[in-house]
Protein backbone atom coordinates (compact mmCIF):
# COMPACT_ATOMS: atom_id res chain seq x y z
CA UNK A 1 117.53 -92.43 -3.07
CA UNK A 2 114.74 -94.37 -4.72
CA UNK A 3 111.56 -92.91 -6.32
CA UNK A 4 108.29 -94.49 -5.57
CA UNK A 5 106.78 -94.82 -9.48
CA UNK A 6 103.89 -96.74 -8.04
CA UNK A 7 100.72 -94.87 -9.83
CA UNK A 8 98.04 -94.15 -7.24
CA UNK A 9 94.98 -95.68 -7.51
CA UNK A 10 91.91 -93.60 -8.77
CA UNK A 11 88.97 -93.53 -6.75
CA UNK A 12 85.81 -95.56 -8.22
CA UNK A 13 82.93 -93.57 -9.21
CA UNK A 14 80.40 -95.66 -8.03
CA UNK A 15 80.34 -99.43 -7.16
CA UNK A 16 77.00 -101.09 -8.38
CA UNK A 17 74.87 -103.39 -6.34
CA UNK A 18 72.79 -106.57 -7.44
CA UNK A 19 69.26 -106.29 -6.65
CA UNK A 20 66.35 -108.71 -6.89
CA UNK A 21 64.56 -108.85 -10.17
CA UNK A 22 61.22 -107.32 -8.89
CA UNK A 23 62.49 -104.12 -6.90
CA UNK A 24 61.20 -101.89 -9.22
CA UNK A 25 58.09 -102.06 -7.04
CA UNK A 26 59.69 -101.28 -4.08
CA UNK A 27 61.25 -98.21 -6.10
CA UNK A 28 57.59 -96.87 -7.02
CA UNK A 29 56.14 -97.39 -3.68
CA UNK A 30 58.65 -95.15 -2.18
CA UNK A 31 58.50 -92.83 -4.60
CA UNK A 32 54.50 -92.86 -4.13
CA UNK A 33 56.07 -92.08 -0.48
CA UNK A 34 57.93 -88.91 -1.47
CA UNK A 35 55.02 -87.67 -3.90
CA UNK A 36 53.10 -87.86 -1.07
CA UNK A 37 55.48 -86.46 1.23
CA UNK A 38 55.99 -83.25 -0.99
CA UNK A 39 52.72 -82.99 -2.99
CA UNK A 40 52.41 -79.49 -3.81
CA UNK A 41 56.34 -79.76 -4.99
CA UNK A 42 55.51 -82.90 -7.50
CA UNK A 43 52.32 -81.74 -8.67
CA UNK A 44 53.79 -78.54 -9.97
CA UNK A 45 56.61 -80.78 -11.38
CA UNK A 46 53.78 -82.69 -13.34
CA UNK A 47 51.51 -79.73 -14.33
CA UNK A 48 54.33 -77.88 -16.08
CA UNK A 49 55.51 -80.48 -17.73
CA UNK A 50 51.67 -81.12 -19.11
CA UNK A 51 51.08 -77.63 -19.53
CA UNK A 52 54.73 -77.79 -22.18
CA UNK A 53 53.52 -80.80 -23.21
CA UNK A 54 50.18 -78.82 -24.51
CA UNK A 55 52.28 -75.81 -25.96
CA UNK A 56 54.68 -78.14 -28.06
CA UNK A 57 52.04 -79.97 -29.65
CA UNK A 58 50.00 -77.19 -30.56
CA UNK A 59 53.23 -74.98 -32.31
CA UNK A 60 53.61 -78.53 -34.50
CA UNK A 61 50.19 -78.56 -35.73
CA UNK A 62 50.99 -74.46 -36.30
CA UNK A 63 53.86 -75.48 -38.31
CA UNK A 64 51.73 -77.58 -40.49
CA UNK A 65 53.88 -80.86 -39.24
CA UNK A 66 51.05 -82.38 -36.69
CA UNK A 67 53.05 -85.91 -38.33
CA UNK A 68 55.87 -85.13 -35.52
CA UNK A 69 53.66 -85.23 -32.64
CA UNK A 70 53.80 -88.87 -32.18
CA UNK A 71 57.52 -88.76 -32.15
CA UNK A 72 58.26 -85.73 -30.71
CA UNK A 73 55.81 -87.16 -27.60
CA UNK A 74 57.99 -90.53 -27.80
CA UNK A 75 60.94 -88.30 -27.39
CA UNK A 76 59.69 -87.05 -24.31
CA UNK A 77 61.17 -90.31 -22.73
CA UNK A 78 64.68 -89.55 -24.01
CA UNK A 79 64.49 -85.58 -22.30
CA UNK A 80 62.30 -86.62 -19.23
CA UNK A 81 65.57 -87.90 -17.16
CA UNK A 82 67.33 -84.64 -16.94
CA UNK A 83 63.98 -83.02 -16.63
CA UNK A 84 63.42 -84.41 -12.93
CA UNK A 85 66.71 -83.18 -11.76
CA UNK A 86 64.22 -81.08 -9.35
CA UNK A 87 62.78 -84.27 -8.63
CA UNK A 88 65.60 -85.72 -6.99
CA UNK A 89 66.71 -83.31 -5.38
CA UNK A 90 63.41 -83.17 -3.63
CA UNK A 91 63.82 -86.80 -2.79
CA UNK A 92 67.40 -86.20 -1.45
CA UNK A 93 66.70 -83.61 0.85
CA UNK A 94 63.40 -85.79 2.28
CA UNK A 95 65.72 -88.81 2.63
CA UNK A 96 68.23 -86.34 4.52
CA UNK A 97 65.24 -85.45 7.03
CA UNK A 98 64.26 -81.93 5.41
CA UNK A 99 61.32 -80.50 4.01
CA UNK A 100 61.78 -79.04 0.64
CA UNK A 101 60.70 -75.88 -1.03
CA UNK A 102 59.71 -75.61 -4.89
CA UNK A 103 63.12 -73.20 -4.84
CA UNK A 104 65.26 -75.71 -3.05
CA UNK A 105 63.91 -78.38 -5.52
CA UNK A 106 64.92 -76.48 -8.75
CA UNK A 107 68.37 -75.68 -6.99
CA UNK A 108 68.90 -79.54 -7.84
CA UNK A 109 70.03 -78.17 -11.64
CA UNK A 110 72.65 -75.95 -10.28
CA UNK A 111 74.74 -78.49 -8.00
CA UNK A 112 75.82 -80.00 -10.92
CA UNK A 113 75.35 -77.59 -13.74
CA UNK A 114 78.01 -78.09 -15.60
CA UNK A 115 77.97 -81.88 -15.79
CA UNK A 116 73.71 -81.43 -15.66
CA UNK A 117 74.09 -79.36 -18.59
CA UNK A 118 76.25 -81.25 -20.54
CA UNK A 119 73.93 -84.44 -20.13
CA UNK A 120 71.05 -82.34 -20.94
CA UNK A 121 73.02 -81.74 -24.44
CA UNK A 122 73.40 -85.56 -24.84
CA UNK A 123 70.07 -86.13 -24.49
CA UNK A 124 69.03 -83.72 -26.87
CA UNK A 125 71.53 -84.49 -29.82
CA UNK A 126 69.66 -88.32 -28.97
CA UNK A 127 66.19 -86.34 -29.16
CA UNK A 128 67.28 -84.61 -32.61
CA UNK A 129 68.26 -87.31 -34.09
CA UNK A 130 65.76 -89.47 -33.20
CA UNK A 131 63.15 -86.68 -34.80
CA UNK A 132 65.28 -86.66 -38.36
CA UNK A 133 64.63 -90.40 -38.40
CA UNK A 134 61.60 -90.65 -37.59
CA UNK A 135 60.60 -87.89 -39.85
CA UNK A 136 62.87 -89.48 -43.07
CA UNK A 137 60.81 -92.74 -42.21
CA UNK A 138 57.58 -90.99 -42.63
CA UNK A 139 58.67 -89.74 -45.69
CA UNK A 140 59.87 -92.89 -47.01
CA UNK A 141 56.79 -95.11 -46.03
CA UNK A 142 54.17 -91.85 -47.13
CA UNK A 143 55.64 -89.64 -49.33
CA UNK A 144 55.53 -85.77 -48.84
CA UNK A 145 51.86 -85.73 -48.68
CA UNK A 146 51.00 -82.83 -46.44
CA UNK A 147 48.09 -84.23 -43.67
CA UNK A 148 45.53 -82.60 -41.46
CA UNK A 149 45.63 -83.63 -37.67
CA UNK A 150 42.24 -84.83 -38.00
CA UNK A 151 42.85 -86.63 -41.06
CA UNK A 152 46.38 -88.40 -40.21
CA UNK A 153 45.38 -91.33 -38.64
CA UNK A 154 42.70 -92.20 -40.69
CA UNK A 155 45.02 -91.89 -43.42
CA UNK A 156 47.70 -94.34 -41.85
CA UNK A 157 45.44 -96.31 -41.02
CA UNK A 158 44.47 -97.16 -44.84
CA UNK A 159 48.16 -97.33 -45.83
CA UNK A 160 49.36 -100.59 -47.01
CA UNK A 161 52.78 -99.12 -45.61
CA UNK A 162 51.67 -98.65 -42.06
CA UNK A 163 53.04 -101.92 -40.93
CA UNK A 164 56.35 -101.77 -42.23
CA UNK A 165 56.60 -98.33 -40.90
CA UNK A 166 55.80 -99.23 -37.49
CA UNK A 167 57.97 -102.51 -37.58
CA UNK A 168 61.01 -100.27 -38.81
CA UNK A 169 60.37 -97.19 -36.62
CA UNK A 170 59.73 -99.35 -33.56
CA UNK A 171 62.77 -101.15 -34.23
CA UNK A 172 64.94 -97.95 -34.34
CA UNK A 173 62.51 -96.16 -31.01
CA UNK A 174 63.81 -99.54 -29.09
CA UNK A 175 67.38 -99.38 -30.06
CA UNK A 176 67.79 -95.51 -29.31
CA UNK A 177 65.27 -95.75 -26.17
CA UNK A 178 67.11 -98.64 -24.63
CA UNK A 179 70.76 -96.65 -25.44
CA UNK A 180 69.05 -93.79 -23.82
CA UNK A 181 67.73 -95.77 -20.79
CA UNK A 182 71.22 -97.20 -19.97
CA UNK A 183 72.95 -94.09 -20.05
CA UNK A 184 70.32 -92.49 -17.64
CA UNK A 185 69.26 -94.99 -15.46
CA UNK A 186 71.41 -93.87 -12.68
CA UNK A 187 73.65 -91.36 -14.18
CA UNK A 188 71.45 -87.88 -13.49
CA UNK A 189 70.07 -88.43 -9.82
CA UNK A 190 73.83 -88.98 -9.37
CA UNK A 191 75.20 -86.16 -10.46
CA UNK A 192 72.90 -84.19 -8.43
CA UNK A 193 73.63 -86.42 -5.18
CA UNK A 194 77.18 -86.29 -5.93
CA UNK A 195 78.71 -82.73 -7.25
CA UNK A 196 82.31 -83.61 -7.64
CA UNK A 197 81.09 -86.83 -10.28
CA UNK A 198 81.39 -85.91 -13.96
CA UNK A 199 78.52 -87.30 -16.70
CA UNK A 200 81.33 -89.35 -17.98
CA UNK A 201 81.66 -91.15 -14.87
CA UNK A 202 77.94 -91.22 -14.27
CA UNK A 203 77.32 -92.74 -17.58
CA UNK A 204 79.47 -95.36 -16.60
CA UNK A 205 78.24 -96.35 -13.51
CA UNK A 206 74.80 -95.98 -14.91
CA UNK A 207 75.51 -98.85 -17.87
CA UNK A 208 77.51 -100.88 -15.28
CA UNK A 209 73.94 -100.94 -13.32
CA UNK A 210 71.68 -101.73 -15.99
CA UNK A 211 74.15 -104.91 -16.61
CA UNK A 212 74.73 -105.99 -13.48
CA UNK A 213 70.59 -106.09 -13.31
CA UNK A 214 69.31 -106.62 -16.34
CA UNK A 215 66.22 -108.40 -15.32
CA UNK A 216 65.48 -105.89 -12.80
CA UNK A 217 66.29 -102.80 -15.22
CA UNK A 218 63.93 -104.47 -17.90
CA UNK A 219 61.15 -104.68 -15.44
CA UNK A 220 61.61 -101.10 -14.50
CA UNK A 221 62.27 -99.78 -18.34
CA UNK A 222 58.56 -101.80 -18.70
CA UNK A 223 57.19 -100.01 -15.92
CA UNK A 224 58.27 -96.56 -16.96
CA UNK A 225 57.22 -97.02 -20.58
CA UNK A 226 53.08 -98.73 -19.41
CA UNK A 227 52.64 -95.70 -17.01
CA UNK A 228 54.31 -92.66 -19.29
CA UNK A 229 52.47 -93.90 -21.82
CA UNK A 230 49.16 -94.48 -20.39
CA UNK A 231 49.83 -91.02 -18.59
CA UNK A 232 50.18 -89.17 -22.28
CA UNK A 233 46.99 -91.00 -23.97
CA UNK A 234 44.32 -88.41 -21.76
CA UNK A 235 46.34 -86.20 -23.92
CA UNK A 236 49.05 -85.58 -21.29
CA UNK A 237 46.93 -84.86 -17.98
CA UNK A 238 48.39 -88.69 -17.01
CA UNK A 239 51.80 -86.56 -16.47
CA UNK A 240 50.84 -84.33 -13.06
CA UNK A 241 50.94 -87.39 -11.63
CA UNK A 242 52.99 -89.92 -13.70
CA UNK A 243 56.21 -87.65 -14.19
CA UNK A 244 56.84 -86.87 -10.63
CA UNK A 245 56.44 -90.90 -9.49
CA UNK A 246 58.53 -92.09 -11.61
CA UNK A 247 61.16 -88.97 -10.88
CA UNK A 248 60.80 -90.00 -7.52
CA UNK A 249 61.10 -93.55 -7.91
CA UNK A 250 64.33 -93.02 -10.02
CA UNK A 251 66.25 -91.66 -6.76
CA UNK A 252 65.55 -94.49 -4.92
CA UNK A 253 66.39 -96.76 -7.74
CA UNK A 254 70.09 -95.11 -7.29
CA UNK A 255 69.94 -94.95 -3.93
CA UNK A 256 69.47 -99.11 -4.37
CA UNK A 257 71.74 -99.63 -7.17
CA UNK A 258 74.92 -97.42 -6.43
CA UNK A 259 76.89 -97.99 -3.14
CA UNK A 260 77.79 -94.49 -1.91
């Protein structure tokens, strides 16, 4: 009797599609569409995430450190991902024909959790460390002078050292951000669309997307850094309405990229 050794064939997590350099457009009007769609769900998506945004900043200048606000707010793009799993859930269940509550929409942690969680704790070790650096930086370009909120950028700003710190800590923001960006492109709205996918898999399907369309995934990295960032100089307000666009957008992004 003969034995069949053949080794059966593992099924593919994902395969990615090629899409034309200036979707990203496409990907914000329809996620304009599903803000929209479920306003009062988004808006209370954005105001929390303000309303943190307020609280966080304020217990740094407590602390005495009002130095790590700038990069604790430019860490905000490594954390927002996983922050918007409520986001696209919302989308998925309006693509599916339903009309979501605020409960169903923070049920979009739980299909996941595991996997969710253990992103979330990625993301954060990349947040952490991003932090340390940028705080040994601001040690090493300005010593351990202790600054007033209302007197650091004045005080930067008459540094001979601000230039090299911003070339250096702009150089290490873009290597970590665009890491960060690859690994989460995809990766979260699928593991919320797709329960039985682990962050492993997700992560790899998410990097196979950003190279398969780079030009695309450059435009859209572009897009995500003008409005966050334009949304957190009104000190944060810009993020009722930024955050939940972008969440938005990010589903259908998937739903373009990954063949289900």
């Amino acid at each position: 009797m003969s034995i069949d050794i053949t080794p059966t064939p593992l099924p593919m997590p994902g395969r990615v599609r090629r899409v034309a350099t200036d979707r990203p457009w496409t990907w914000l009007t329809l996620g304009w569409r599903d803000m929209m769609a479920a306003r009062p769900i988004s808006l209370a998506y954005g105001a929390a995430l303000t309303v943190f945004g307020w609280v966080f900043a304020l217990l740094l200048f407590e602390v005495g450190t009002p130095w790590a606000i700038l990069p604790a707010t430019a860490g905000f793009f490594i954390l927002a991902p996983i922050l918007a799993a409520g986001l696209y859930e919302t989308s998925r269940r309006l693509e599916a024909g339903e009309a979501p509550t605020l409960a169903e929409a923070a049920g979009g942690f739980r299909r996941n959790g595991v996997q969710l969680a253990m992103m979330g704790a990625l993301l954060l070790v990349i947040h952490l460390f991003w932090t340390r650096i940028a705080g040994l930086l601001f040690i090493l370009f300005f010593g351990g002078t202790s600054y007033t909120l209302a007197g650091l950028p004045m005080a930067m700003l008459r540094s001979d050292h601000l230039l090299p710190f911003l070339v250096v800590g702009t150089g290490f923001g873009f290597v970590l951000a665009s890491v960060t960006f690859a690994t989460c492109a995809v990766s979260i709205p699928m593991l919320v669309d797709r329960p039985e996918m682990t962050f492993l898999e997700a992560i790899t399907v998410s990097v196979s997307a950003v190279m398969e369309n780079w030009r695309a995934m450059a435009l859209w990295a572009g897009l995500i850094v003008v409005f966050t960032g334009l949304a957190l100089v009104p000190f944060f307000l810009g993020l009722v309405v930024a955050l939940p666009l972008i969440g938005h957008a990010t589903w259908h992004a998937y739903r373009d990229l990954v063949v289900r």
